[in-house]
Every structure is written in C-alpha cells, then in structure tokens.
N, C-alpha and C. Protein backbone atom coordinates (compact mmCIF):
# COMPACT_ATOMS: atom_id res chain seq x y z
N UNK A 1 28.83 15.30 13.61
CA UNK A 1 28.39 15.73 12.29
C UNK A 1 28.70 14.69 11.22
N UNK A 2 29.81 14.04 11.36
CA UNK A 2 30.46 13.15 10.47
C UNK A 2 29.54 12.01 10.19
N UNK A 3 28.57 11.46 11.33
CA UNK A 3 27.94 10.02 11.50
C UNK A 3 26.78 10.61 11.08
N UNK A 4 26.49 11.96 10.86
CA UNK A 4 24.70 12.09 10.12
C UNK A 4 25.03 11.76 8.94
N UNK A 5 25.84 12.91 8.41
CA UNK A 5 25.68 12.74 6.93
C UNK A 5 26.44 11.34 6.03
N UNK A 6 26.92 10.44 7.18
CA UNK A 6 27.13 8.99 7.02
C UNK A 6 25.53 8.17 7.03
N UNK A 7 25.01 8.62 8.20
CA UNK A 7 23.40 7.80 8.05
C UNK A 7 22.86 8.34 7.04
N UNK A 8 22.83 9.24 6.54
CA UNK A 8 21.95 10.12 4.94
C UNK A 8 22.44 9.40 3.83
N UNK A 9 23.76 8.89 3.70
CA UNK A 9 24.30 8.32 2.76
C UNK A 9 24.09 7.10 2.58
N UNK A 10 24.23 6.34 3.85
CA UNK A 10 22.88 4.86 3.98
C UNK A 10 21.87 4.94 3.50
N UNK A 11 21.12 5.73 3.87
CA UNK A 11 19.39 5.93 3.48
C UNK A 11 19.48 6.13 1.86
N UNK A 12 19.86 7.53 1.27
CA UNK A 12 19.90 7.02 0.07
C UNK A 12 20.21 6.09 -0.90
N UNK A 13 21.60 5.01 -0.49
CA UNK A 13 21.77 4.07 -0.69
C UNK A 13 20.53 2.87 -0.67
N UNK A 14 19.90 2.66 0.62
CA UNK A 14 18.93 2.00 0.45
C UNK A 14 17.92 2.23 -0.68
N UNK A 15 17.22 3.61 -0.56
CA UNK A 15 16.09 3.83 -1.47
C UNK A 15 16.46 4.13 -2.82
N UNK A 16 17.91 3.75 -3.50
CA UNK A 16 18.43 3.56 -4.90
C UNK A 16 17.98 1.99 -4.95
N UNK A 17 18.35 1.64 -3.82
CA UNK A 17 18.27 0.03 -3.87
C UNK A 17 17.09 -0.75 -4.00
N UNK A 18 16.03 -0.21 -3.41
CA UNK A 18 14.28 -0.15 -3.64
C UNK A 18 13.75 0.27 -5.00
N UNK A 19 14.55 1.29 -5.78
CA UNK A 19 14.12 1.54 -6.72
C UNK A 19 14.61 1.03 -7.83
N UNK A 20 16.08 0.35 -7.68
CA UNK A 20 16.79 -0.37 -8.70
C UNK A 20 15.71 -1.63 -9.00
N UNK A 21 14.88 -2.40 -7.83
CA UNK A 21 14.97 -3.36 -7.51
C UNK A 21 13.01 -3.49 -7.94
N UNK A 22 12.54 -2.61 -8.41
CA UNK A 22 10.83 -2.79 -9.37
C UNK A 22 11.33 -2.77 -10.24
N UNK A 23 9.84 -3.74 -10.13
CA UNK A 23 9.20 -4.47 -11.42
C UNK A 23 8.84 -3.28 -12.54
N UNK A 24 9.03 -3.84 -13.60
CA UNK A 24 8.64 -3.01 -14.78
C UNK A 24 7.28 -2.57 -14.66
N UNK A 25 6.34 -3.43 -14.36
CA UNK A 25 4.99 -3.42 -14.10
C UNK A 25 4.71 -2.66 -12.72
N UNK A 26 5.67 -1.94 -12.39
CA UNK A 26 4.80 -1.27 -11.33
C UNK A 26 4.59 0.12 -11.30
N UNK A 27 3.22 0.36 -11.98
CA UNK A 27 2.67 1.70 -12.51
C UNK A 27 0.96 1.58 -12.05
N UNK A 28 0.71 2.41 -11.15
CA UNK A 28 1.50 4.35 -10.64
C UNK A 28 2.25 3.71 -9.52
N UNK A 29 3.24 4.55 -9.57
CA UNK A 29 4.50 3.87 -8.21
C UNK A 29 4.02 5.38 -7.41
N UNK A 30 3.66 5.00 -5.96
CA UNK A 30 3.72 6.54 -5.09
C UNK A 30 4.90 6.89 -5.07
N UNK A 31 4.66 8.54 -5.03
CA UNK A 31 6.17 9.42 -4.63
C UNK A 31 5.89 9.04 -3.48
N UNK A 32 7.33 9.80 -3.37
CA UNK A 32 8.04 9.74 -2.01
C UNK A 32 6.25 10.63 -0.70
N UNK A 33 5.83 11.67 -1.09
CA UNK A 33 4.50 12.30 -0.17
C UNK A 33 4.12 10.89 -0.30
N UNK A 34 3.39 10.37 -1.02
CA UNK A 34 1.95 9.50 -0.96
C UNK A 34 2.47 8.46 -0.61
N UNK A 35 3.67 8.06 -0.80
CA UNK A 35 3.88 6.78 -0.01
C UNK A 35 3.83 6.80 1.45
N UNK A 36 4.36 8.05 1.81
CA UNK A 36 4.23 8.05 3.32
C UNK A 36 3.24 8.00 3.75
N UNK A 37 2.30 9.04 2.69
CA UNK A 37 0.55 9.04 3.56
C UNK A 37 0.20 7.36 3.65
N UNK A 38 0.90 6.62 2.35
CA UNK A 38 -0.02 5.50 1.90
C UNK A 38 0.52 4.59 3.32
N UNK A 39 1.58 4.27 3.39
CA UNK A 39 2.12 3.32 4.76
C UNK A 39 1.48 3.68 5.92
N UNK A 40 1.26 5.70 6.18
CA UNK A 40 0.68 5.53 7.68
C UNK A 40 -0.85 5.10 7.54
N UNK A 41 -1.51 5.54 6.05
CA UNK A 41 -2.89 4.85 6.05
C UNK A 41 -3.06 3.26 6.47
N UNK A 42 -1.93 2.65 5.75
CA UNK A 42 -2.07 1.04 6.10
C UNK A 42 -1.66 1.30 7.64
N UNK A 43 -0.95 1.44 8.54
CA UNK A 43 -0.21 1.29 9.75
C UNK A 43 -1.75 1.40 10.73
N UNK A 44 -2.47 2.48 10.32
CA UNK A 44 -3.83 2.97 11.18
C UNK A 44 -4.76 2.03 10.42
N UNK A 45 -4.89 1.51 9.83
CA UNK A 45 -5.85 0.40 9.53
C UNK A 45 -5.47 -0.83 9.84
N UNK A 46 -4.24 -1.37 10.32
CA UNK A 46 -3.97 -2.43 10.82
C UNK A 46 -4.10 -2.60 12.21
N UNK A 47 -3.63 -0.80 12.71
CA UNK A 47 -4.42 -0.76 14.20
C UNK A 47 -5.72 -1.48 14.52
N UNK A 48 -6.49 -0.65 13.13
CA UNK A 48 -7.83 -0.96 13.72
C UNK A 48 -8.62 -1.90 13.06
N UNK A 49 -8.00 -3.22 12.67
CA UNK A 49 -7.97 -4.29 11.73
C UNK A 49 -8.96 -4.10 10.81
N UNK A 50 -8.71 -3.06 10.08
CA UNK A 50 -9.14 -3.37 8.53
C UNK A 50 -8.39 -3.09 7.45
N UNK A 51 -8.08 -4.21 7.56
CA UNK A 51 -6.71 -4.25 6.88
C UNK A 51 -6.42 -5.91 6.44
N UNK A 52 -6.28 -6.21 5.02
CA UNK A 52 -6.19 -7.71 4.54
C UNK A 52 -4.97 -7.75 4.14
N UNK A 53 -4.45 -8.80 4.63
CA UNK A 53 -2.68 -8.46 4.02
C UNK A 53 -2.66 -9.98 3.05
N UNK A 54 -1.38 -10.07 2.10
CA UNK A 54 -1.16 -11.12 1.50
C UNK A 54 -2.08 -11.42 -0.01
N UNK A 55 -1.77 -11.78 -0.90
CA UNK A 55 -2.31 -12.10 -1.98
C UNK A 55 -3.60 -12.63 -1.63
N UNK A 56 -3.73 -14.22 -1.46
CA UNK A 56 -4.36 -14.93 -1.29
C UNK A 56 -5.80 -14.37 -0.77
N UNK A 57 -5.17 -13.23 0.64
CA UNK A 57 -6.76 -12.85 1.57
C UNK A 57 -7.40 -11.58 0.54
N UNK A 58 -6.42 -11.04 0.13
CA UNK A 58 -6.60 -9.68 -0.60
C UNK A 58 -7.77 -9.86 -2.10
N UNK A 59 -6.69 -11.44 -3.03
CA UNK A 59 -8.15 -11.57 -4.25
C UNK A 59 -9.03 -12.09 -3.54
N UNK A 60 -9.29 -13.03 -2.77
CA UNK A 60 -10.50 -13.55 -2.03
C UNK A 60 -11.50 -12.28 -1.34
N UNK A 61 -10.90 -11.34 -0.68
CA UNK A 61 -11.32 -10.41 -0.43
C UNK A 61 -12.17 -9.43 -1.42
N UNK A 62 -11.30 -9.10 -2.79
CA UNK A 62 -11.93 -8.41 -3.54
C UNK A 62 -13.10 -9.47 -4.57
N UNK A 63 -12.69 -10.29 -4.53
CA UNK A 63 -14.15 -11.48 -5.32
C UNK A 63 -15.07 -11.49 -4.44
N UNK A 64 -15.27 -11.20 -3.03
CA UNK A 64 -16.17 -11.40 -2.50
C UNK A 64 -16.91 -9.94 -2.25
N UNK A 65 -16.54 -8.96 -2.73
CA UNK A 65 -16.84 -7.36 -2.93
C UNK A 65 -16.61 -6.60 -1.92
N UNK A 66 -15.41 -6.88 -1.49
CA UNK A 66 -15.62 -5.91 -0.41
C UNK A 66 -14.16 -4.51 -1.01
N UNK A 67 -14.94 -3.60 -0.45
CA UNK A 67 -14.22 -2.19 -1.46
C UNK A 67 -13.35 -1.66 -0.84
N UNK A 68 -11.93 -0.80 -1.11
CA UNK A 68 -10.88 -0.34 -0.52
C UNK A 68 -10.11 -0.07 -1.11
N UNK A 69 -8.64 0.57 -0.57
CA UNK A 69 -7.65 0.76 -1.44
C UNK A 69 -6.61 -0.41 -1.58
N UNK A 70 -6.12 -0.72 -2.61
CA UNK A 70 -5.22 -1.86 -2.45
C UNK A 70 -3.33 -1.08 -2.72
N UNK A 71 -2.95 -1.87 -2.19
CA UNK A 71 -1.65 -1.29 -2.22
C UNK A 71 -0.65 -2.20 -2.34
N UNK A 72 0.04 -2.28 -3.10
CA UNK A 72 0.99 -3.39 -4.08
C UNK A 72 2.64 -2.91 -3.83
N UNK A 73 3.55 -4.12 -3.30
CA UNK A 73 4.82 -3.74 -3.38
C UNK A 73 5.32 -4.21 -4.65
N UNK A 74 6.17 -3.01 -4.87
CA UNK A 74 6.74 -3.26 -6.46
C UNK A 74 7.95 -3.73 -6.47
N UNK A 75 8.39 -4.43 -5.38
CA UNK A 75 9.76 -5.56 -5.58
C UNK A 75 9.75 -6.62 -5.60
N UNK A 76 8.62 -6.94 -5.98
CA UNK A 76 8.01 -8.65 -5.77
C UNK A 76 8.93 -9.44 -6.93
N UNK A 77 9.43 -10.31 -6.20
CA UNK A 77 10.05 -11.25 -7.46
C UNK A 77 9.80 -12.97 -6.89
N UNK A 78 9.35 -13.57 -7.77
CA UNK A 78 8.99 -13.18 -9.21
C UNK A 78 7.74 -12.41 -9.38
N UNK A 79 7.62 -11.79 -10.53
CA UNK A 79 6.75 -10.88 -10.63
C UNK A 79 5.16 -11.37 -10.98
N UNK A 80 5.12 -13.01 -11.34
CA UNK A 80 4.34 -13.53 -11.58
C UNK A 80 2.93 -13.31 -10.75
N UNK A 81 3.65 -13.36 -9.17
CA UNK A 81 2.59 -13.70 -7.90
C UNK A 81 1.73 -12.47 -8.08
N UNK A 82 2.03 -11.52 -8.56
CA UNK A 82 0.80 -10.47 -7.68
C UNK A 82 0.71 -9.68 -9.46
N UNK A 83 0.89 -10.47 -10.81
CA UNK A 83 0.39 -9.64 -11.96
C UNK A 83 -1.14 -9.68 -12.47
N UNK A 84 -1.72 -10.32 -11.60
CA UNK A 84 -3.49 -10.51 -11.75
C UNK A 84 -4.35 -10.05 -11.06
N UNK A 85 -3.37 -8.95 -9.72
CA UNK A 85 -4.21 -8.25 -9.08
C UNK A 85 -4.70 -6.94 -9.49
N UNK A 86 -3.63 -6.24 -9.98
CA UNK A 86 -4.10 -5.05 -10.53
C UNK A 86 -5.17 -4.92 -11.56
N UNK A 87 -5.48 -6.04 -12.36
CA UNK A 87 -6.56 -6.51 -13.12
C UNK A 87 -7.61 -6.56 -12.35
N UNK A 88 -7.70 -7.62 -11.37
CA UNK A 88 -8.80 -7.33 -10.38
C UNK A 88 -9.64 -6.48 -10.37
N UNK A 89 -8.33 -5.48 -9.56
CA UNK A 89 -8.79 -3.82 -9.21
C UNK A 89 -9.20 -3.21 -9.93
N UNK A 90 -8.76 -3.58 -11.29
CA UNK A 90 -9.48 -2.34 -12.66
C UNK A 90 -10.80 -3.38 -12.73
N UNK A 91 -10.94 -4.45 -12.40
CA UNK A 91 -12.46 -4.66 -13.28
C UNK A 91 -13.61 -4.30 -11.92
N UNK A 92 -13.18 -4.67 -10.57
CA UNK A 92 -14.15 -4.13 -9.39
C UNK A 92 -14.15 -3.17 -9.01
N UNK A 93 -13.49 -1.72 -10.16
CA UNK A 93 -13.31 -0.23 -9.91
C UNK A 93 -12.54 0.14 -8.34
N UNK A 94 -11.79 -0.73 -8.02
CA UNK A 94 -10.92 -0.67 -6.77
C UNK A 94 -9.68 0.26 -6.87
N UNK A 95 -9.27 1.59 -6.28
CA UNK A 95 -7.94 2.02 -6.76
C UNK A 95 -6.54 1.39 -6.30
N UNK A 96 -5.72 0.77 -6.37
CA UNK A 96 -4.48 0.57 -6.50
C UNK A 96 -3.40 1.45 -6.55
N UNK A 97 -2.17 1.19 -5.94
CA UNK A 97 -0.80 1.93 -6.34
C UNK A 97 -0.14 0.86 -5.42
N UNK A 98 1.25 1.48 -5.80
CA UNK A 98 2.35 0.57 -5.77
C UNK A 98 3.19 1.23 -4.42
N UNK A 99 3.98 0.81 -4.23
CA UNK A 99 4.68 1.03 -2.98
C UNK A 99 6.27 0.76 -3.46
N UNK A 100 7.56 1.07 -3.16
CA UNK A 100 8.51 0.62 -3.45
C UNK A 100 9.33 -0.61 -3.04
N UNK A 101 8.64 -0.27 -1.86
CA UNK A 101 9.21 -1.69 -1.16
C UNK A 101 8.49 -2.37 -0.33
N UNK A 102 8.56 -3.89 -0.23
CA UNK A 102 7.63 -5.00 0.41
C UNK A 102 7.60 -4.86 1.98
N UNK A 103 9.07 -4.26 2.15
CA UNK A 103 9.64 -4.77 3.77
C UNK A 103 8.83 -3.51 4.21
N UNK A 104 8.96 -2.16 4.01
CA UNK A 104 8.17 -0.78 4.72
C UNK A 104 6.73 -1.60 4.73
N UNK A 105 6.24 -1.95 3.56
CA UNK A 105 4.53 -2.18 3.41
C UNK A 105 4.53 -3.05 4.71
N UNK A 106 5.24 -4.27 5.13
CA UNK A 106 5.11 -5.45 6.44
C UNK A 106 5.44 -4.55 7.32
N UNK A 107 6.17 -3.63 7.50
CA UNK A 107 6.20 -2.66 8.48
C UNK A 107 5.07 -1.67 9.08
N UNK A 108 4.32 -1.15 8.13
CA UNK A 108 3.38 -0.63 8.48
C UNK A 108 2.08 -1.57 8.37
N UNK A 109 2.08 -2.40 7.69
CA UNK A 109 0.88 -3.53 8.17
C UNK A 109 1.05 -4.34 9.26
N UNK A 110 2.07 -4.15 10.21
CA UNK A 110 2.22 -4.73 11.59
C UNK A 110 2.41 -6.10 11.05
N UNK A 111 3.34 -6.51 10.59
CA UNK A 111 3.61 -7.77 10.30
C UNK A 111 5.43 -8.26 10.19
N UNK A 112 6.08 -9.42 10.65
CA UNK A 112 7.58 -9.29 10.37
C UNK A 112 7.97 -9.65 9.31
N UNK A 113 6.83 -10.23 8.08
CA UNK A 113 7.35 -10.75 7.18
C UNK A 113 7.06 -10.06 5.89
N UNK A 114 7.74 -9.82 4.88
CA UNK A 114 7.30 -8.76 3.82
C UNK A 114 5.73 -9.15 2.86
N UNK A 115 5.13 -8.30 2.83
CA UNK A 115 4.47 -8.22 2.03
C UNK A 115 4.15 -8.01 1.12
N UNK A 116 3.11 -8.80 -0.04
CA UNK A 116 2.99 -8.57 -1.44
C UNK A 116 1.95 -7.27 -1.68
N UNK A 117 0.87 -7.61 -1.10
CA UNK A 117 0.00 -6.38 -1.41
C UNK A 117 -0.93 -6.68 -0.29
N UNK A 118 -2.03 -5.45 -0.02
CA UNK A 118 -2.64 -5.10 1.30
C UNK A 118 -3.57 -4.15 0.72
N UNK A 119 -4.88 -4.86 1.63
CA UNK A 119 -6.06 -4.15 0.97
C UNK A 119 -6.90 -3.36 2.48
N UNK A 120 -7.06 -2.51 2.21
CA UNK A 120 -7.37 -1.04 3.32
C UNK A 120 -8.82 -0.99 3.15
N UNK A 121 -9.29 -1.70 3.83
CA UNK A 121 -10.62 -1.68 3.79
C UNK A 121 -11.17 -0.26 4.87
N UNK A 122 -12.60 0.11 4.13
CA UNK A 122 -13.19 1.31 4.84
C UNK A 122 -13.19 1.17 6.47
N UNK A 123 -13.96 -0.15 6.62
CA UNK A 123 -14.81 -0.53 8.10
C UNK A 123 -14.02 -1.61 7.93
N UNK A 124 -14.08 -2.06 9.67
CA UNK A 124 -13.74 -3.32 9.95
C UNK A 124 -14.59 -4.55 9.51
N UNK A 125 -13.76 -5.52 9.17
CA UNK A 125 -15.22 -6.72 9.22
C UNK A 125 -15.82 -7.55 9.57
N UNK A 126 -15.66 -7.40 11.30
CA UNK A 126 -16.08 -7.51 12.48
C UNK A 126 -15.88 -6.41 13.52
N UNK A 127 -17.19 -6.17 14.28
CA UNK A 127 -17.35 -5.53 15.09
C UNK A 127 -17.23 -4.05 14.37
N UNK A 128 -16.96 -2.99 15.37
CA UNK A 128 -17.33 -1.69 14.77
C UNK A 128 -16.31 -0.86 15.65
N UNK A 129 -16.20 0.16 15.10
CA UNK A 129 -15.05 1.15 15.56
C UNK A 129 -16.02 2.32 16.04
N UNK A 130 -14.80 3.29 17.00
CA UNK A 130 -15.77 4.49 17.66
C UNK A 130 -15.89 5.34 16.72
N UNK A 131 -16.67 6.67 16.96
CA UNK A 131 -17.15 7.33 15.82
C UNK A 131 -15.68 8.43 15.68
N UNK A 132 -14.61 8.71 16.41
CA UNK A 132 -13.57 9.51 16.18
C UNK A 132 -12.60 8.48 15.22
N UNK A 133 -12.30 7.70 15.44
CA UNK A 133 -11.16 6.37 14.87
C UNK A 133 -12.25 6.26 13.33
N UNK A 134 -13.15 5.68 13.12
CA UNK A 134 -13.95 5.91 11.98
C UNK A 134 -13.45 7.44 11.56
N UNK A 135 -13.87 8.22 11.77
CA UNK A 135 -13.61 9.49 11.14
C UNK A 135 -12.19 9.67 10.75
N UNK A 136 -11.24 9.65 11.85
CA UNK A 136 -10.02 9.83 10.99
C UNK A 136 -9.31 8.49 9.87
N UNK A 137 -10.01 7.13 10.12
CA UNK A 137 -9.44 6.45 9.00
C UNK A 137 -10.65 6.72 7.71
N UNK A 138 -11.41 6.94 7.48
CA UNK A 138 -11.81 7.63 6.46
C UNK A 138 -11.52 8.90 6.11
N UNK A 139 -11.30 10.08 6.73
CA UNK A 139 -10.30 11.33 5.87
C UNK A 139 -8.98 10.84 5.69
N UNK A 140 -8.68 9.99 6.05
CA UNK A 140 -7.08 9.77 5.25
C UNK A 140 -7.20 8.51 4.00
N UNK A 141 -8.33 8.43 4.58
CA UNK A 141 -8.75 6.88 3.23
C UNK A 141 -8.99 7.95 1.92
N UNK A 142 -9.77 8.74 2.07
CA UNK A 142 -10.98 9.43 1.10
C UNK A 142 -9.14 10.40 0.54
N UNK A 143 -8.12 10.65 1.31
CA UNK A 143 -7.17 11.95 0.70
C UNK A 143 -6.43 10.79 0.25
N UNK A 144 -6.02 10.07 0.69
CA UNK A 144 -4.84 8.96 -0.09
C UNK A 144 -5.85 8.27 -1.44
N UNK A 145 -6.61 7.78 -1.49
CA UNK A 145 -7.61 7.89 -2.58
C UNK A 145 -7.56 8.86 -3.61
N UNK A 146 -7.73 9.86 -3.26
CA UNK A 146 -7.62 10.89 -4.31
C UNK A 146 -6.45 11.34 -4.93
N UNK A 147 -5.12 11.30 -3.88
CA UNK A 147 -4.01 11.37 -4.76
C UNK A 147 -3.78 10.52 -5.38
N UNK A 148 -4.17 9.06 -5.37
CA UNK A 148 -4.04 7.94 -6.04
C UNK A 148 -4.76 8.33 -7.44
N UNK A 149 -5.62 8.30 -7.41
CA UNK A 149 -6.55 8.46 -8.63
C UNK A 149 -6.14 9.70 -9.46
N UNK A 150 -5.26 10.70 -9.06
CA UNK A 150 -4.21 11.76 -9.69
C UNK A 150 -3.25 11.18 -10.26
N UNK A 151 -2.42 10.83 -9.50
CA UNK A 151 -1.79 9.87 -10.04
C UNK A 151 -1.84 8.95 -11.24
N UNK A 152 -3.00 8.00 -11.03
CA UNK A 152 -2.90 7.61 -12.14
C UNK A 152 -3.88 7.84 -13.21
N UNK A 153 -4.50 9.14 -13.24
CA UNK A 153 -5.22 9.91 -14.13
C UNK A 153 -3.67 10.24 -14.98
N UNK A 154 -2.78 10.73 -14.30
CA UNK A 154 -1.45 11.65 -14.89
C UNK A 154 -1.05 10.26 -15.94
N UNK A 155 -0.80 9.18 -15.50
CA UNK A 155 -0.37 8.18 -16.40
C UNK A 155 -1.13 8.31 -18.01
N UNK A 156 -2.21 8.26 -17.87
CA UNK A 156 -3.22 7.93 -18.81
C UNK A 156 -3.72 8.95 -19.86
C-alpha cells in the first residue's frame, strides 16, 4: 500500500512539473479528458501514418493545404520556435490546442525524441487505409475536434 500512494505522489509531482513549466502563450491548453483523447488520437494516426510531426513538416504541410488537427506542446522553450504556428492555423481555419507536455506528445506520435507540434491529418498521404481504420480515425478526429473548438469557443 505504502509504494502506491508513493507512485501517486510521483505522478502528481510530475504533472505540477508540466504545468509549472508552459508557456504563457499556450491557450486553449487540453484538460486532463481531451488530452488523453488528444494523445490517443495522435498515437492511432501515427499507426496509420497520418500524422506530420515537427515544426518544419507541420508549416510546410499546412502552406501546402492540407487540413487537420494540429496539436502544440506547451513546454517549448524557447518559445520563439513554434509562436507562428498557431497563426497559421487561425488564418487556414485549422483547429489547434495545446498539450502540456512535449515528451507524452513524442510518445504518442511514436517517436523518442520530444516534440514541438503534430499535425493529424484526416487520410493518409500515400496510399489508402481500410474502410474500418478510416472510420474509427475519423470519429475520434470529428469528437476531439469538437471538444477543441469548445474549448476554445469558452476562451473567447
């Protein structure tokens, strides 16, 4: 009993530490629900590679029009690298939110190294997926979407 509520006391420790540790600029931050939906949405789109990870592929990605959810870690320091994406997203009507931490986002984008932001594209952009795998990454695209856009309707 002694070593759970020792690991519970870690964990919160950590996620004080995730939250000590954003950027001022990171608004709408997911709760604790939508972040989870939001990581397993990225985790199942990296399965089924549609999924752009990293600054660089992500604005190149959205200048070249391709549509999705983008998803931004809000511990980026310096904060410089990723303050022109969310601009992006508001001018190519793309929804956005934030994540708390970089290292979960590289975690569920199947990657070992942390990530800045990650763009969740509908379809792959090569080749094609079966019609069940299509279906369930679009009902979780289309519900994480919508709490997003709650979200930051509530801001505004």
């Amino acid at each position: 009993m002694g070593s759970d509520s020792e690991a519970e006391k870690t964990q919160q420790k950590e996620e004080k530490k995730k939250l000590v540790a954003l950027s001022p600029i990171a608004k709408p931050l997911a709760g604790k629900k939508l972040c989870k939906r939001t990581l397993k949405l990225v985790r199942r789109a990296a399965e089924h590679k549609c999924l752009k990870r990293g600054v660089k592929e992500v604005v190149k990605s959205i200048r070249r029009g391709n549509k999705g959810l983008c998803v931004i870690a809000g511990n980026i320091s310096p904060i410089d690298v990723i303050t022109h994406v969310p601009i992006l997203c508001e001018e190519n009507e793309i929804p956005y939110v934030y994540v708390p931490s970089k290292e979960d986002l590289a975690n569920a984008g199947a990657t070992k190294r942390p990530t800045c932001c990650v763009l969740v594209l509908t379809k792959p952009v090569k080749g094609e997926l079966g019609q069940e795998d299509q279906e369930k990454l679009s009902t979780d695209y289309t519900h994480v979407v919508e709490d997003v856009k709650e979200v930051t309707a509530s801001l505004f």
